[in-house]
N, C-alpha and C. Protein backbone atom coordinates (compact mmCIF):
# COMPACT_ATOMS: atom_id res chain seq x y z
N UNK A 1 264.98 81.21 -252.22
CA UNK A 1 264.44 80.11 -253.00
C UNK A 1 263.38 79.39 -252.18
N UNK A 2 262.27 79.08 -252.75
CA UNK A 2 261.02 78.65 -252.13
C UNK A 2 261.24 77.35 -251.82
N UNK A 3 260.76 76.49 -251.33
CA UNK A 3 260.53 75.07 -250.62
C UNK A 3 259.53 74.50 -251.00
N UNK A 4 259.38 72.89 -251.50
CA UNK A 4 257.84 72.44 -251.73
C UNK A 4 258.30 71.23 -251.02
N UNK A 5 257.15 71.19 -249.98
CA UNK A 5 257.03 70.11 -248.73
C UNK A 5 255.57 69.37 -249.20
N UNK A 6 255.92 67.88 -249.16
CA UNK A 6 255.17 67.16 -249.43
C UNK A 6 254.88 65.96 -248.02
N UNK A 7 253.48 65.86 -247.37
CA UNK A 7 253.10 64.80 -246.62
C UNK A 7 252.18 64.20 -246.81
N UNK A 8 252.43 62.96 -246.78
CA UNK A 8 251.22 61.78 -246.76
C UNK A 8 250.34 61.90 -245.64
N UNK A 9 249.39 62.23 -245.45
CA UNK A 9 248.07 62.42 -244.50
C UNK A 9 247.74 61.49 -243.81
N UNK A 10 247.83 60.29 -244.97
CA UNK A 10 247.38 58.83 -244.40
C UNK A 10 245.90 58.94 -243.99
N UNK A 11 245.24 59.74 -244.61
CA UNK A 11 243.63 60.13 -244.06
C UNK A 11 242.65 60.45 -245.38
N UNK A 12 241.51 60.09 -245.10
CA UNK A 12 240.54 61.11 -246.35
C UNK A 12 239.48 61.67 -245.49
N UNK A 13 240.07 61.83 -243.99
CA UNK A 13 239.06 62.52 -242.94
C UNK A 13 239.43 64.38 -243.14
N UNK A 14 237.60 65.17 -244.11
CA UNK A 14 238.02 66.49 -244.44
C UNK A 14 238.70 66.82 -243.05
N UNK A 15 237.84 66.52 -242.04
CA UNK A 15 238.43 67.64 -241.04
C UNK A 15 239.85 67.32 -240.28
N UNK A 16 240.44 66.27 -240.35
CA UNK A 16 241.47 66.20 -239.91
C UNK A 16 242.68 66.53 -241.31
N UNK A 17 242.43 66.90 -242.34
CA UNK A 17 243.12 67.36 -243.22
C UNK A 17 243.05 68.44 -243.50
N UNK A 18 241.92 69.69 -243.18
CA UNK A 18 242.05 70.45 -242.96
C UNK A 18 242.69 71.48 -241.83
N UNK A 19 242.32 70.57 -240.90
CA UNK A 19 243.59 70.51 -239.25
C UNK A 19 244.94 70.98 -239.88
N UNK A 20 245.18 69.98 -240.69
CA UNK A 20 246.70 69.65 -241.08
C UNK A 20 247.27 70.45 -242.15
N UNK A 21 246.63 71.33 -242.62
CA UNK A 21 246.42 71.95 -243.89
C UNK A 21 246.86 73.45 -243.07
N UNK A 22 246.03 73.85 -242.36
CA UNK A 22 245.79 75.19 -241.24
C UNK A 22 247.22 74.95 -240.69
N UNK A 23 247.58 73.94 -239.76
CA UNK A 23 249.24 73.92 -239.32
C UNK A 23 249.95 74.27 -240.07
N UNK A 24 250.26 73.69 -241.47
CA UNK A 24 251.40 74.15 -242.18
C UNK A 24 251.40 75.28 -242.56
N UNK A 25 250.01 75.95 -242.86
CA UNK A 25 250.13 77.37 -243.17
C UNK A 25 250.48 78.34 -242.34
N UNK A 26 249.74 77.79 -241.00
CA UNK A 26 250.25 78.63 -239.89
C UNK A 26 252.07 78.68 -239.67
N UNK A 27 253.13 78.03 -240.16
CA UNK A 27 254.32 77.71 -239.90
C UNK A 27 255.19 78.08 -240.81
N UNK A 28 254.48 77.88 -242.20
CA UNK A 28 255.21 78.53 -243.49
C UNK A 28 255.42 79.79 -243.00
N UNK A 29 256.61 80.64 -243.80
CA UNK A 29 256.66 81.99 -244.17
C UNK A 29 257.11 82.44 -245.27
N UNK A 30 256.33 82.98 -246.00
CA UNK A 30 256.22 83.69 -247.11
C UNK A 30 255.57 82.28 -248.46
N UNK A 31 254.61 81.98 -247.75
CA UNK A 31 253.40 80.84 -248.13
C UNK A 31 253.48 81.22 -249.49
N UNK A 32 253.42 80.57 -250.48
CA UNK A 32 253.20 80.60 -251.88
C UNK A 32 251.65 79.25 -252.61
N UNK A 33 251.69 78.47 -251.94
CA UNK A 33 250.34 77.75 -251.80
C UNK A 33 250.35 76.62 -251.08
N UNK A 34 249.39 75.93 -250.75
CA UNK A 34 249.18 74.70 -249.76
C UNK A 34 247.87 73.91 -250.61
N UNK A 35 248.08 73.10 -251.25
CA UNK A 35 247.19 71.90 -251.80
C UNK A 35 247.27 71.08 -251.93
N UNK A 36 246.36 70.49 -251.51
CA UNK A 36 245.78 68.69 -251.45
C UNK A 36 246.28 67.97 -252.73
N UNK A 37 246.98 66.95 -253.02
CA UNK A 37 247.47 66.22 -254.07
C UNK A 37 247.04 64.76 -253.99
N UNK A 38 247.59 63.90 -254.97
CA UNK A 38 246.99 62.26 -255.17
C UNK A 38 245.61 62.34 -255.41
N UNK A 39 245.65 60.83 -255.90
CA UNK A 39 244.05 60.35 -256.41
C UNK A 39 242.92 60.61 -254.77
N UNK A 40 243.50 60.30 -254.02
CA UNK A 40 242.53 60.57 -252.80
C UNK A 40 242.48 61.90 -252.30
N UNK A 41 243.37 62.75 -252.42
CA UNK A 41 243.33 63.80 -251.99
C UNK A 41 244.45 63.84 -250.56
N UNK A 42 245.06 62.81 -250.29
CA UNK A 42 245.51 62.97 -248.88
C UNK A 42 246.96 63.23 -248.70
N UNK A 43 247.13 63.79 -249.73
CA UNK A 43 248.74 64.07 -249.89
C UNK A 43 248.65 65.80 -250.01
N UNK A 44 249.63 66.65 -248.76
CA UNK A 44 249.66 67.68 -248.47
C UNK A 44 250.85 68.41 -249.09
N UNK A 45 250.81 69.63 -249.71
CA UNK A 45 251.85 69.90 -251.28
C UNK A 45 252.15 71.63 -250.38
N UNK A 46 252.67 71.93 -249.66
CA UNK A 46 253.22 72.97 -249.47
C UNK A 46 253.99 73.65 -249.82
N UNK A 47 254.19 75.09 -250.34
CA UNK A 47 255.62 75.84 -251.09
C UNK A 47 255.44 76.94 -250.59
N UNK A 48 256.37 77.05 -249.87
CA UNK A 48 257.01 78.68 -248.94
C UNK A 48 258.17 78.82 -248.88
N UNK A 49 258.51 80.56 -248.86
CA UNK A 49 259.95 80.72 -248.65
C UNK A 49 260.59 80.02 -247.70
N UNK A 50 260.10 79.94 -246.63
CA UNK A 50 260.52 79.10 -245.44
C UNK A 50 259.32 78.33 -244.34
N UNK A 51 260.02 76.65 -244.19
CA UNK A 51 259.03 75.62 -243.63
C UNK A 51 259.68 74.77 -243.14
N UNK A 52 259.62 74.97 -241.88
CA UNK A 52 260.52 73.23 -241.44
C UNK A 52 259.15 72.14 -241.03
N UNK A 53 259.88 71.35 -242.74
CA UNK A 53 258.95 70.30 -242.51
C UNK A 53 258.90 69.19 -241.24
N UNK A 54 259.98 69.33 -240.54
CA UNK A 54 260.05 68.34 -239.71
C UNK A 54 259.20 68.67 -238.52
N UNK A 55 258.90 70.15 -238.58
CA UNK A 55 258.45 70.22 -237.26
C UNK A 55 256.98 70.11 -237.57
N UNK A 56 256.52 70.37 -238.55
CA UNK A 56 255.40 70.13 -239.12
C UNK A 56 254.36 69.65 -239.11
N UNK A 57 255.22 68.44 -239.87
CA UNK A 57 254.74 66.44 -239.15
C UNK A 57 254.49 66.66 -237.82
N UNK A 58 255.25 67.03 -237.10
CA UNK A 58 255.09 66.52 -235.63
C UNK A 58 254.26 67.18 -235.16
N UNK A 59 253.97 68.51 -235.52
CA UNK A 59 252.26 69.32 -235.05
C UNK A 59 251.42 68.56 -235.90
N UNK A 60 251.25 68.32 -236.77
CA UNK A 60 250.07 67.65 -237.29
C UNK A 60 250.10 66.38 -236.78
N UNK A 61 251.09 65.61 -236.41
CA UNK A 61 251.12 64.19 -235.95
C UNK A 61 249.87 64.35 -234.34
N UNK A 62 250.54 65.33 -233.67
CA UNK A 62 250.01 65.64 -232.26
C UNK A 62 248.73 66.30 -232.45
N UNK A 63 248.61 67.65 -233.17
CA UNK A 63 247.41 68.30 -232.87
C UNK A 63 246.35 67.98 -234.09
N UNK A 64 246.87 67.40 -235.36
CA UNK A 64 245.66 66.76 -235.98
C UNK A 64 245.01 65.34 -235.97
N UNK A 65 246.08 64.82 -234.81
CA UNK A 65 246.19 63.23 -234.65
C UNK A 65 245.77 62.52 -235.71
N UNK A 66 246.73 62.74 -236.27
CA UNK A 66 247.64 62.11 -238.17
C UNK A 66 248.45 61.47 -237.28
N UNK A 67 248.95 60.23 -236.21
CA UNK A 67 249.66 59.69 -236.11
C UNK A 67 250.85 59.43 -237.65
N UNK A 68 249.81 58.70 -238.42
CA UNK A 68 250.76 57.61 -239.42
C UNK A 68 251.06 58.65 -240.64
N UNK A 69 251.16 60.26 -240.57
CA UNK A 69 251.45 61.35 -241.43
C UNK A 69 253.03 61.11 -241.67
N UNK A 70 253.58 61.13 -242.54
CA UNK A 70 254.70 61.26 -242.92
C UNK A 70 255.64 62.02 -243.51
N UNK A 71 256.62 62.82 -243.88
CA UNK A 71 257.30 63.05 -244.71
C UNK A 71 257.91 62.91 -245.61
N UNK A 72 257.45 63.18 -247.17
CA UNK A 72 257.59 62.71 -248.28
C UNK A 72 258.96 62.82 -248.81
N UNK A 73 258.54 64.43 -249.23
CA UNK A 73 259.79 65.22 -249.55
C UNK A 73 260.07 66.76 -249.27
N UNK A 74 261.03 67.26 -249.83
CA UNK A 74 261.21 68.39 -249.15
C UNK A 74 262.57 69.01 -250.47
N UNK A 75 261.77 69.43 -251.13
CA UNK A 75 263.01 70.23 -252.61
C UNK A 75 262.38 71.43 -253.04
N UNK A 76 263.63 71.83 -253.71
CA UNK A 76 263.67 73.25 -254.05
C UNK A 76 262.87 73.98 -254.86
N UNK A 77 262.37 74.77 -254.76
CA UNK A 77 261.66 75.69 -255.85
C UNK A 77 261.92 76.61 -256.79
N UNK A 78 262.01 76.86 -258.04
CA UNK A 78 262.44 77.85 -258.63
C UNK A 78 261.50 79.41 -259.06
């Protein structure tokens, strides 16, 4: 059963959301899509067979320096 991981970016900087965009994909496995959500665009919508969102955040916190990135949610897919 697939996973849809949702983070707040806290950014409308392209290139540091694209940073952050590239991490999760790089971490997913068996990626089903990764897109930008909300009126600004800064909300990150991930769904893969498998994703630990927690560790996620914390590469994008560090290597896209998204300090104030968060974790939304994290539910099931059918």
């Amino acid at each position: 059963m697939a996973k849809k991981v949702v983070i707040d970016l806290m950014t409308e900087d392209a290139t540091r959301k694209a940073k952050a965009r590239t991490i999760a994909v790089n971490e997913a496995t068996g990626l089903k899509s990764a897109d930008y959500a909300g009126e600004r665009g800064n909300m990150l919508e991930v769904i893969a067979e498998s994703i630990d969102a927690v560790r996620v955040v914390d590469k994008i916190k560090k290597e896209a320096k998204l300090q104030e990135a968060k974790l939304i949610r994290v539910v099931d897919q059918n």
